[in-house]
Each structure stands twice: as C-alpha cells, then as structure tokens.
Protein backbone atom coordinates (compact mmCIF):
# COMPACT_ATOMS: atom_id res chain seq x y z
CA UNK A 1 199.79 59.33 -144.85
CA UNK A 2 200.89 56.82 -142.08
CA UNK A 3 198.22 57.61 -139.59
CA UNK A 4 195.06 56.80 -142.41
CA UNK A 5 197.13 53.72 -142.56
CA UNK A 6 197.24 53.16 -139.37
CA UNK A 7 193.29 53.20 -138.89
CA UNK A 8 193.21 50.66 -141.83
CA UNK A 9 195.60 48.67 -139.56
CA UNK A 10 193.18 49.27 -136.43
CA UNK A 11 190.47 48.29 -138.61
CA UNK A 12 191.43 45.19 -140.41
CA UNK A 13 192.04 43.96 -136.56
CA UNK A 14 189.09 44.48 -135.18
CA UNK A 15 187.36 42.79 -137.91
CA UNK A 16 189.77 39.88 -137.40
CA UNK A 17 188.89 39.59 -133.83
CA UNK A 18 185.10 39.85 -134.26
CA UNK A 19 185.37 37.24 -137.05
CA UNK A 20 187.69 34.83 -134.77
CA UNK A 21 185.37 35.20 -132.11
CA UNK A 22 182.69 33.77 -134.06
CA UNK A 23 184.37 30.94 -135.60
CA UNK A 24 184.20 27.26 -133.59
CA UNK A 25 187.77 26.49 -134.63
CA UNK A 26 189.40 29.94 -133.79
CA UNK A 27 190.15 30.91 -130.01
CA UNK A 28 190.06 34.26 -128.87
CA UNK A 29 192.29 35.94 -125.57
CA UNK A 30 191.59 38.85 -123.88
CA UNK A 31 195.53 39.81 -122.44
CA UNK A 32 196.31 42.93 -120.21
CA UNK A 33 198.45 45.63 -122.45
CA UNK A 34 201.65 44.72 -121.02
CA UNK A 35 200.80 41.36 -120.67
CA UNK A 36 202.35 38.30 -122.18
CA UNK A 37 201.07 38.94 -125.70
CA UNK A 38 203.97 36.88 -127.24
CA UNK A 39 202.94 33.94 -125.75
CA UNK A 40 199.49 33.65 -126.84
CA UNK A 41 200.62 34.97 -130.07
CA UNK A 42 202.77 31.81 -130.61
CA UNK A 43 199.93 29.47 -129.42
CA UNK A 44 197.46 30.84 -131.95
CA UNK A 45 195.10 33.19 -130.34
CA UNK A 46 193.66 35.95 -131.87
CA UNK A 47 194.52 39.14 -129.09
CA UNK A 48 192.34 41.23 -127.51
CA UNK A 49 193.39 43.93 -125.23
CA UNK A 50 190.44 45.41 -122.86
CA UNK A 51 192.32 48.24 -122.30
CA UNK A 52 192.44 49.28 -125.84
CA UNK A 53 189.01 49.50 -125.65
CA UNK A 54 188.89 51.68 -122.55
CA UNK A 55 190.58 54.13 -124.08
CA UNK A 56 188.41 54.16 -126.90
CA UNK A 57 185.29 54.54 -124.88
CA UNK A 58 187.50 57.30 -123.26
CA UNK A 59 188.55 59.24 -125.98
CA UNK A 60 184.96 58.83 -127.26
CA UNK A 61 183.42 60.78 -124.18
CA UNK A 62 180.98 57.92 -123.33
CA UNK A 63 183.14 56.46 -120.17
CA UNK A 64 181.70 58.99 -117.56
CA UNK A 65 178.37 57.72 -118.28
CA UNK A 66 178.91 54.44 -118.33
CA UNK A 67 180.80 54.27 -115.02
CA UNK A 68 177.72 54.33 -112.55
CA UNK A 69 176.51 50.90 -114.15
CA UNK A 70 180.03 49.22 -112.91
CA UNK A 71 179.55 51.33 -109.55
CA UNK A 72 176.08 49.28 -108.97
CA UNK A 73 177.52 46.17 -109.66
CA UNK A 74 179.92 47.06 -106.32
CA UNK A 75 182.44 48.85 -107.75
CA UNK A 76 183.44 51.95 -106.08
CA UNK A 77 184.23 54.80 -108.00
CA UNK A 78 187.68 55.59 -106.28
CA UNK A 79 188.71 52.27 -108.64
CA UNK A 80 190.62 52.41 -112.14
CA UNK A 81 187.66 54.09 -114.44
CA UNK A 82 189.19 51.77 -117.32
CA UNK A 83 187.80 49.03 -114.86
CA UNK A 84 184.17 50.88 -114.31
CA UNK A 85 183.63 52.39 -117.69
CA UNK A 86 184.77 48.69 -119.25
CA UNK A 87 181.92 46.77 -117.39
CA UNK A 88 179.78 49.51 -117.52
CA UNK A 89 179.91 49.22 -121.06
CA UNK A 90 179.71 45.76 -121.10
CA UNK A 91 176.51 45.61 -118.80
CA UNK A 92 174.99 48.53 -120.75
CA UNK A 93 175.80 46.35 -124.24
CA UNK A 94 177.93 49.86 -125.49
CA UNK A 95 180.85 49.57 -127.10
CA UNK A 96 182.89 52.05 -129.17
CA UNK A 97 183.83 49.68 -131.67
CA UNK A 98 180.49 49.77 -133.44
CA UNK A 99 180.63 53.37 -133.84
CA UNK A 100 183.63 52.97 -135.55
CA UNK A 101 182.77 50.14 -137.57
CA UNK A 102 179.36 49.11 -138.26
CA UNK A 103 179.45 45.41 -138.67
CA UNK A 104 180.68 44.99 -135.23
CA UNK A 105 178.15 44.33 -132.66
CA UNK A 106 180.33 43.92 -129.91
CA UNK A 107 183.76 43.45 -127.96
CA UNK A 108 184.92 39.77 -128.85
CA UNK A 109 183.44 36.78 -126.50
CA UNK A 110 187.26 35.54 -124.81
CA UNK A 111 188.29 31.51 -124.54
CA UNK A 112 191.03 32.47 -122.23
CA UNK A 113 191.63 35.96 -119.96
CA UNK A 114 195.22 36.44 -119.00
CA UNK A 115 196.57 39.25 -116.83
CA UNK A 116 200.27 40.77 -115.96
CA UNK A 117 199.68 42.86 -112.57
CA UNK A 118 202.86 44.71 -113.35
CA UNK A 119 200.41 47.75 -113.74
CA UNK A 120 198.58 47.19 -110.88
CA UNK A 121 195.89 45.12 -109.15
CA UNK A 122 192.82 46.31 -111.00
CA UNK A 123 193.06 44.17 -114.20
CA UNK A 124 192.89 40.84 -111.83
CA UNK A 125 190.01 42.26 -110.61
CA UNK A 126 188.45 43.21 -114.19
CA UNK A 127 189.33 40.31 -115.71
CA UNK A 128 188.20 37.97 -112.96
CA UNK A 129 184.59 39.55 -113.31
CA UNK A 130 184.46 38.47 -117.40
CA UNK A 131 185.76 35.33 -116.48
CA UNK A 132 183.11 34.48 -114.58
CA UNK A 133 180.77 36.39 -116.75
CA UNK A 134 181.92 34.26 -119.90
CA UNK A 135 182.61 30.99 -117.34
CA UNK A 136 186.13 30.68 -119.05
CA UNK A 137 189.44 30.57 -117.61
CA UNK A 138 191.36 33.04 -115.82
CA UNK A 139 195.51 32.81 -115.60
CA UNK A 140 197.58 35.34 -114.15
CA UNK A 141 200.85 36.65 -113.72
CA UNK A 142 201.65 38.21 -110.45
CA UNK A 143 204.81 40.95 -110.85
CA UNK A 144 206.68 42.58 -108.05
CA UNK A 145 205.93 46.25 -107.95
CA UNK A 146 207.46 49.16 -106.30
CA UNK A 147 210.95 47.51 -107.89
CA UNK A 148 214.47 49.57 -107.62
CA UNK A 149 216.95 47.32 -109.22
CA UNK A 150 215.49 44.50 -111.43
CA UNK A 151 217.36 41.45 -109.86
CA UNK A 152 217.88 37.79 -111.36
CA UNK A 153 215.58 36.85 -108.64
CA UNK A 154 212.70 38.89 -109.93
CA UNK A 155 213.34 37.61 -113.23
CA UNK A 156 213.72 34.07 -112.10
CA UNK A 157 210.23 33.97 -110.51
CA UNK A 158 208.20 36.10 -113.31
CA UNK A 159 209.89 33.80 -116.16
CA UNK A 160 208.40 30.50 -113.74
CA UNK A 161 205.36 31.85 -113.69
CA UNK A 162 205.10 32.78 -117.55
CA UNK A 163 206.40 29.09 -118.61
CA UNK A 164 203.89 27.92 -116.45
CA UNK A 165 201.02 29.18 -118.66
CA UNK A 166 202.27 26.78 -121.10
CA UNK A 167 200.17 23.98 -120.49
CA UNK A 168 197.18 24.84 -119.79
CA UNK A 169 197.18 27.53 -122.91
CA UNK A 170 198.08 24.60 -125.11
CA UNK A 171 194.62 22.84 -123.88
CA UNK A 172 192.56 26.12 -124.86
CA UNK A 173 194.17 26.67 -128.01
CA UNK A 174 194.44 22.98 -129.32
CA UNK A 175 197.84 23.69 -130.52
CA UNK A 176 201.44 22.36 -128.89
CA UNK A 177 203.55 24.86 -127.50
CA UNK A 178 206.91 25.69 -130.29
CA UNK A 179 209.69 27.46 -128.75
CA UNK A 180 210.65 28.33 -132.24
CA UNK A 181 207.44 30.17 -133.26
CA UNK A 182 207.80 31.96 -129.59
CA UNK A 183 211.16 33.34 -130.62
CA UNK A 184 209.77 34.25 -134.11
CA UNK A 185 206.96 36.26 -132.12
CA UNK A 186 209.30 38.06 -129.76
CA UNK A 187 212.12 39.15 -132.63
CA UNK A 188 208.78 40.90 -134.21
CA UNK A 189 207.97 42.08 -130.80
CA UNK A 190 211.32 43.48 -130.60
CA UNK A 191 211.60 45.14 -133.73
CA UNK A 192 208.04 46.25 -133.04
CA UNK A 193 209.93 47.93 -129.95
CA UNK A 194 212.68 49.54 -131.60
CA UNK A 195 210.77 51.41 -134.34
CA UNK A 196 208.04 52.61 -131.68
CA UNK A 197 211.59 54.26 -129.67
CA UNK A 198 212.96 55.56 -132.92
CA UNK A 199 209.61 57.38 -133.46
CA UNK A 200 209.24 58.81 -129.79
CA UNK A 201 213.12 59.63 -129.97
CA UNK A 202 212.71 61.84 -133.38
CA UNK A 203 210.89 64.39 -130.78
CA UNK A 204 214.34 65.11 -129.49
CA UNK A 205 214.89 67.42 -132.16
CA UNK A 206 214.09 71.18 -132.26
CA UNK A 207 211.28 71.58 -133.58
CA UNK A 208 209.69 68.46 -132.49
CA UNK A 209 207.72 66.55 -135.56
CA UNK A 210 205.18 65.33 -133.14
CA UNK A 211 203.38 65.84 -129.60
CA UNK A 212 202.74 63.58 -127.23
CA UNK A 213 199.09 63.94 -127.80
CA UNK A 214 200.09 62.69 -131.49
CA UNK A 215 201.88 59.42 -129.90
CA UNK A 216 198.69 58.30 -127.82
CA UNK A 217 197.05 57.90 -130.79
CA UNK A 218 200.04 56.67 -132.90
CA UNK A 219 201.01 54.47 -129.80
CA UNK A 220 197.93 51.69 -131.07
CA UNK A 221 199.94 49.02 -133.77
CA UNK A 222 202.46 48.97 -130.77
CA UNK A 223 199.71 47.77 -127.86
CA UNK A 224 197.72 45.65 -130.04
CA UNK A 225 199.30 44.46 -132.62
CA UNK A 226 203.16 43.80 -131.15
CA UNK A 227 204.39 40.21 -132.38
CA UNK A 228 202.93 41.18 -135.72
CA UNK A 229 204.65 42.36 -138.85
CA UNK A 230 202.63 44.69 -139.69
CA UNK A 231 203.35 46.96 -136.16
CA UNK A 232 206.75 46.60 -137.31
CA UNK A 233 206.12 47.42 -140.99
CA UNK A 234 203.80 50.52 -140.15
CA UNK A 235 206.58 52.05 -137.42
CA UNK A 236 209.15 52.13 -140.32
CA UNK A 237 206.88 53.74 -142.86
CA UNK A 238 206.12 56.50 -139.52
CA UNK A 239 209.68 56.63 -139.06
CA UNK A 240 210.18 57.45 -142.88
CA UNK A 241 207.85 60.07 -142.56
CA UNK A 242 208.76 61.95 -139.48
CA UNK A 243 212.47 62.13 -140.03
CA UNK A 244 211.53 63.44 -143.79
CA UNK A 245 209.63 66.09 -141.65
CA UNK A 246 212.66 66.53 -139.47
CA UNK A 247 215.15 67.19 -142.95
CA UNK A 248 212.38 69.91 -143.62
CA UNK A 249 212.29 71.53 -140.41
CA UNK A 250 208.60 70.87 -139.79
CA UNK A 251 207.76 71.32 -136.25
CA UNK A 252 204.70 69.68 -134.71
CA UNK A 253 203.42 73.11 -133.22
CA UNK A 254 204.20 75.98 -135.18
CA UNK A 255 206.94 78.31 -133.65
CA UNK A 256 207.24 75.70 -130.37
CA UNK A 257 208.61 78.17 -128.02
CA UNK A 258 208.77 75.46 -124.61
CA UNK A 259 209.09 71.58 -124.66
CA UNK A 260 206.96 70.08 -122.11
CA UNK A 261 207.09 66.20 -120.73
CA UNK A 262 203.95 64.59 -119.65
CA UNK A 263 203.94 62.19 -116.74
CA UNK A 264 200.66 59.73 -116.05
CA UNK A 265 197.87 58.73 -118.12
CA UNK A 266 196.97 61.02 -120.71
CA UNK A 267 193.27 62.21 -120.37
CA UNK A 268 191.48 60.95 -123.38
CA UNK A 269 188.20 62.45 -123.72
CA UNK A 270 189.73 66.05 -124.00
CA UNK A 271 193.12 64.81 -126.16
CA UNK A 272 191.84 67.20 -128.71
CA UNK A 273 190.99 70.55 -126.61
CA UNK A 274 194.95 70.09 -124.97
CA UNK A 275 196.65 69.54 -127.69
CA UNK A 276 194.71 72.84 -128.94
CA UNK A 277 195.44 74.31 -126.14
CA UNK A 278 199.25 73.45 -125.61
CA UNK A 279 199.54 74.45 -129.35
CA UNK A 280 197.77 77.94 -128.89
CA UNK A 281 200.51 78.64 -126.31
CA UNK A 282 203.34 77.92 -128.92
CA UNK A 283 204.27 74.66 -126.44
CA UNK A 284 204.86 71.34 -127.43
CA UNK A 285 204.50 68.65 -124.86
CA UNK A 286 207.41 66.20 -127.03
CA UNK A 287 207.68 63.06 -124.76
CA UNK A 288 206.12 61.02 -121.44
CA UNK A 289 206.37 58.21 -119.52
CA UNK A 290 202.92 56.78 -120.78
CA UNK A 291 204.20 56.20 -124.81
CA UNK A 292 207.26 54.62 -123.63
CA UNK A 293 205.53 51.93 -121.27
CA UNK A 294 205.47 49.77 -124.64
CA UNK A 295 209.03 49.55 -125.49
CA UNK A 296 210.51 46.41 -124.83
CA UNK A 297 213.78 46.53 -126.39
CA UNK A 298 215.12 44.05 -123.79
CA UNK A 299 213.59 41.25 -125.82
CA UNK A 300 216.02 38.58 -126.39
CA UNK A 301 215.58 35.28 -129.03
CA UNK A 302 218.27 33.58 -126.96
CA UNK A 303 216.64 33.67 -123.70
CA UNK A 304 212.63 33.67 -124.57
CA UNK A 305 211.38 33.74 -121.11
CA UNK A 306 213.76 35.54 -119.05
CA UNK A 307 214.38 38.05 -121.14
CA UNK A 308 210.27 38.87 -121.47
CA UNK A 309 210.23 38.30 -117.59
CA UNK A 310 212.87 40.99 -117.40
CA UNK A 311 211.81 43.41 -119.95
CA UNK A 312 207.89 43.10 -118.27
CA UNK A 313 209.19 43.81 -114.78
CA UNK A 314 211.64 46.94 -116.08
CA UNK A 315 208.59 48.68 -116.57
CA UNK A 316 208.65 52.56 -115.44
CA UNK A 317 204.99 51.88 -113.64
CA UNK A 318 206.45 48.53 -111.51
CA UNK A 319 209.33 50.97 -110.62
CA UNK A 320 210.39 52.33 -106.89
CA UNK A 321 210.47 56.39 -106.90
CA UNK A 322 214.43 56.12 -106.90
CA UNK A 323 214.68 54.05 -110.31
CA UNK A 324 211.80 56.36 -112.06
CA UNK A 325 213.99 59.85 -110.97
CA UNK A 326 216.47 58.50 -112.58
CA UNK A 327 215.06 57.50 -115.49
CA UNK A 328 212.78 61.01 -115.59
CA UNK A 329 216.34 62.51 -115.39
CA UNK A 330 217.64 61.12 -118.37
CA UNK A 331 214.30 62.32 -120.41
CA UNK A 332 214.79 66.16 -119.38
CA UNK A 333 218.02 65.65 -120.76
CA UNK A 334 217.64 63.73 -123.52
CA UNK A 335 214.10 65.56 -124.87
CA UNK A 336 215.84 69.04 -123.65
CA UNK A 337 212.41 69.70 -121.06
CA UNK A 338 211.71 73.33 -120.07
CA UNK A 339 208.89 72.05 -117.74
CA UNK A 340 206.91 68.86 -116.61
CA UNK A 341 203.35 68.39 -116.74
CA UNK A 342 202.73 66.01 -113.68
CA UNK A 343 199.05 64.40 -114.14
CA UNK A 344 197.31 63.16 -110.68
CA UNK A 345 194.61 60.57 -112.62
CA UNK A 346 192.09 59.77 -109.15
CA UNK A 347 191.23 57.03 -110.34
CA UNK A 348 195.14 55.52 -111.15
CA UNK A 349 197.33 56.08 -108.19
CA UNK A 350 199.68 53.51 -109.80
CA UNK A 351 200.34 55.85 -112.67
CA UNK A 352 200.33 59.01 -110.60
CA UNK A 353 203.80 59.83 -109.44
CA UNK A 354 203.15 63.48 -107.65
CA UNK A 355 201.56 62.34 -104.87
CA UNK A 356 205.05 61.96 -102.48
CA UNK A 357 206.97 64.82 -103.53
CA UNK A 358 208.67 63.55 -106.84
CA UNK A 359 208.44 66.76 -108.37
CA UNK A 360 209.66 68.81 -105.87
CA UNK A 361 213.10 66.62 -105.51
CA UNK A 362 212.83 67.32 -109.64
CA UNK A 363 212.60 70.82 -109.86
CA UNK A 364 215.29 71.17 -106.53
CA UNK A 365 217.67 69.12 -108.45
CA UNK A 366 217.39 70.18 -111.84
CA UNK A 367 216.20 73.57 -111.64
CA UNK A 368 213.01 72.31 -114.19
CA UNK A 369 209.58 73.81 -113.45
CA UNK A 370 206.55 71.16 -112.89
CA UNK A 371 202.66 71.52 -112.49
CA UNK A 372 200.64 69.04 -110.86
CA UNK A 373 197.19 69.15 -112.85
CA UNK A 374 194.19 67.16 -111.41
CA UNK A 375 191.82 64.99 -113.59
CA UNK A 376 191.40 61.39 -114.72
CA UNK A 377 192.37 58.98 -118.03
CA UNK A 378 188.18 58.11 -118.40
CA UNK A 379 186.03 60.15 -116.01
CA UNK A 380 185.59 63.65 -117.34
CA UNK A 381 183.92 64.58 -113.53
CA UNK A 382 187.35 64.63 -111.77
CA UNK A 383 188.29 67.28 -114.39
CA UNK A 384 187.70 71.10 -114.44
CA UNK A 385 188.32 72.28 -117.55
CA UNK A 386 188.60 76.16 -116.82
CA UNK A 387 190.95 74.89 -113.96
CA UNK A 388 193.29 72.70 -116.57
CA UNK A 389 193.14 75.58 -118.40
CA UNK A 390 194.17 78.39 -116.20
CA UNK A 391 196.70 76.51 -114.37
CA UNK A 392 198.62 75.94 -117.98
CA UNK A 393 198.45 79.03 -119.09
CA UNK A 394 199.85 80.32 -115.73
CA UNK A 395 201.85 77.74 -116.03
CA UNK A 396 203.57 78.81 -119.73
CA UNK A 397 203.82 82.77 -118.23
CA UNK A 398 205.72 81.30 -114.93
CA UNK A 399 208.60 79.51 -117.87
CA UNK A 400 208.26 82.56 -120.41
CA UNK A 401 209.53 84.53 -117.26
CA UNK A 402 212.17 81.99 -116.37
CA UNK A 403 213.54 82.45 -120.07
C-alpha cells in the first residue's frame, strides 16, 4: 500500500519540477541531498536533488555506461561515479526519468545550484561544471569534515555561511526572505525527520518488518521532498503500516535467522539480486548508516539557523572515526547486530569507513563479526558478483558457527 503511494509521490514531483522548469515565473534549484533544502524551500524554489537522480541511473543499470563520457570530459574514474555517470548522462542527453515517465524529456534546467560539502568535495566540483554549463549561479556551503565533537564554533561559522545565502537567493527567486515561512519549512522538515527514525527504528524488533534494501528505496519522500507535508504525511501512513506488521509478527525475510548492519553506500544496480540473496540465506540486513544520513531531528523553530548548521554538521559522514564508533556502537546494540557488512565503494572514500581498521577495533571490542565487501554505489565494473556472493555466504556459515 504505502510504497505504490510513494511512487505517486515520486511522480507527482517530478512532473512538478519539469513543469516549474519550464515556466518564466517559476525558479528551479538544483541543492546537494543534505544540503540546505529548507532554505530554498522558504524562498520559493521548486528542489531538485542531482543525487536523486544518480541513484536512479544507478539502480537502473545505465551508470557504468555512461561514466566514460564524464571520463573524456577530464574526469578520472577514481572520482564519485554519482559525479561521472551524472554528466555522462547529461552529455549523452540520458536520463532515467523519462523511462519512468514519458512526458519528461529531461532533468530540470536549474536558476540557482547550491551545495553543502558536508559529504565531501565532489558535489562542488559537479555542480560547478552545470553551473557553467547552464551559466547560472553557483553558492556553496563549505562544512568541516573529519569532526569529533560538534562545537559552538562549528556551528557558529556553518550558520554564517547559510544566512549568508540570503541575499543573493532572494534576487534569483524574486521573493523577500520570511523567517516565519523558514521556521514553517524546518518544523515539516523535522517532523519529516522523526517519522523517517520511527520507520528505521521499527527494524529493532525480532522479526524485522523491513530490510535495509527496503529503506533505500523507501528513504526517497525523505531526500526530496523534506520541508513538505506530504514526506511527513506519507512516513505516518508507513509507520501505520509497519508497526500493524510488527502486531502480526510479519518479518521482512521469512524465518530471519541473523540481523546484519550495512555500512557505506548501498550498491544500486544489484539492490534486487542482494536483497535475494541476503533473503535466501534466512538474513536480514535491518539497519545502516546510509538511511539514517537524513534524519535531522536536531531541527529547532527557535533557533532556524543554528540549529540546521548543527544538525548538517552532526552528520555520521562529516564525522572523525572516534564519534562514528561510537555511534556504530549504539546501532549493534540498539538493532541487536550479529554481524556488519562493511562496503568499500572505490569510487566514495568519504563513505567508506574500512579502510583504517574500524572494523577490526569493532569486532575486538564487541566480539561482532564484519566483512569488508568490495564494489561501488554506480559502477557495476568495481563489482564481482560471484565474489559478493561467495564472500556472504562464507560469511553467514562463519556466524551460523559462532551461534
């Protein structure tokens, strides 16, 4: 029920942005996903989020092929392949969305590009290229990363630089700044937030009523659509429906024997075949740190910009090892983990946290197996599927002989 509402929810905003984008007295902006949506939200623009569409052209198996056509242009291949398979797209004239609806042509022509490097560097570099592909402006928000404790000064300067977008997003929307239609933005953001964690959290229970694989997909409303109503609205009708599963005692995977968490980017053009295969196994993977990065329950009405600076910059990816092991702690606990499911994407080293020995100091501390397994979010040639596959399988023998 909620999910075929959900992709009439996906749908009616697409159409919405490829109708903006055509009017002369609506203005489009392209924002990074953790970006300062609420802001542009307030102003009047009509939100598009590039890496929404990445992971459509990922989970549509097109990326790999599109990728050289960014890597001619000068990009190397080493670089985020959300970056590559986005421009390679774009140069090619591809784009998922008219395979998924036919009356749009393409992505959405932007008035304004804003990033939030609080993932990493890459979407100042993607976004500069459209800006200067489109000749339209290009403001930026520069985060700390590599952040232990989130400290009044980090706020201080990340709230500066957000209320200095202010004026000249005003002059490309036409419209005057109102601090009151911010706050009204940011309590839907918020509730938005608190839903999306309600839904994640009902995995906690034994038998989980959904995978993670489920909350990539579910995850969209809450990237695209946060500051709206209807994010919030559809969360509590998903809510409804997966605690009704939980009074039932309707597990996701049937007879889920292990409870896996997934850390990194999930890899989209073989969702499908993994959840298969996790399922075949009697394993659910319940929980990761991916589905959480858009849960901003730190939004506060009182204290617009601040509290969005601060909630922005308490990301898990803008965090230093020390502050993610903790948090990664509190998961196996709270999601009772049998195992983690460490993903090394080549392409994203900033969402690739096995590459200095965090799950070694894991498993030594808590005693919880983890696999490293080696592949990419969007290009299907860093992964070897027999590999992926033997090393899980292995991988569910070494717990069932733990047990």
């Amino acid at each position: 029920m909620a999910t075929k509402e959900m992709k009439q929810i996906m749908a009616n905003y697409y159409h919405e942005l490829d109708s903006a984008s055509k009017s002369s007295d609506k203005k489009v902006a392209w924002c990074s996903s953790v970006g300062p949506t609420e802001i542009l939200r307030s102003l009047g623009f009509y939100v598009y989020f590039p890496e929404n569409h990445s992971a459509m052209l990922g989970s549509s198996r097109i990326a790999t092929d599109l990728i050289p056509y960014a890597n001619a242009v000068g990009y190397s291949p080493d670089i985020c392949s959300y970056l590559t398979s986005d421009i390679g797209a774009y140069l090619k004239r591809v784009t998922p969305l008219s395979m998924a609806y036919e009356s749009i042509k393409s992505i959405p022509k932007p008035d304004v590009l804003i990033f939030n490097t609080n993932q990493c560097r890459d979407v100042q570099d993607w976004f500069r290229w459209y800006a200067d592909e489109f000749n339209v402006p290009l403001l930026g928000v520069y985060t700390h990363r590599g952040v232990n404790e989130v400290t009044d000064a980090h706020v201080l300067s990340i709230a500066q630089q957000m209320e200095d977008l202010i004026i000249p997003l005003e002059k490309i929307s036409g419209n005057m700044f109102d601090i009151n239609e911010l706050k009204k933005v940011l309590s839907l953001s918020r509730a938005c937030s608190n839903s999306w964690k309600k839904v994640l959290e009902t995995a906690s229970t034994i038998p989980s009523p959904l995978t993670f694989f489920d909350g990539t997909i579910q995850m969209g409303p809450a990237v695209v659509l946060r500051g709206t109503q209807k994010a919030v609205d559809y969360y509590n009708s998903l809510l409804n429906e997966l605690e009704e599963r939980i009074k039932k005692h309707e597990g996701a995977i049937e007879n889920e024997s292990f409870r896996l968490y997934w850390d990194g980017m999930p890899i989209w053009g073989r969702l499908r075949s993994h959840s298969e295969l996790f399922a075949s196994q009697n394993t659910c993977v319940v929980a990761s740190t991916y589905c959480n990065s858009w849960i901003f329950t730190g939004f506060d009405v009182d204290d617009p910009f601040n509290s969005m600076a601060r909630a922005y910059t308490e990301l898990f990816i803008v965090r230093a090892d020390e502050a993610k092991e903790k948090y990664l702690k509190k998961m196996i606990d709270f999601f009772k983990i049998d195992g983690m499911i460490f993903h090394d994407s080549k392409t994203c080293p900033h969402n690739t946290n096995s590459r200095y020995g965090m799950p070694q100091r894991l498993e030594e501390e808590l005693d919880v197996p983890s696999l490293v397994v080696n592949g990419d979010f969007n290009d299907l040639r860093c992964l070897s599927d027999e590999q992926f596959k033997t090393n899980i399988e292995a991988f569910i023998e070494q717990l069932e002989g733990n047990k």
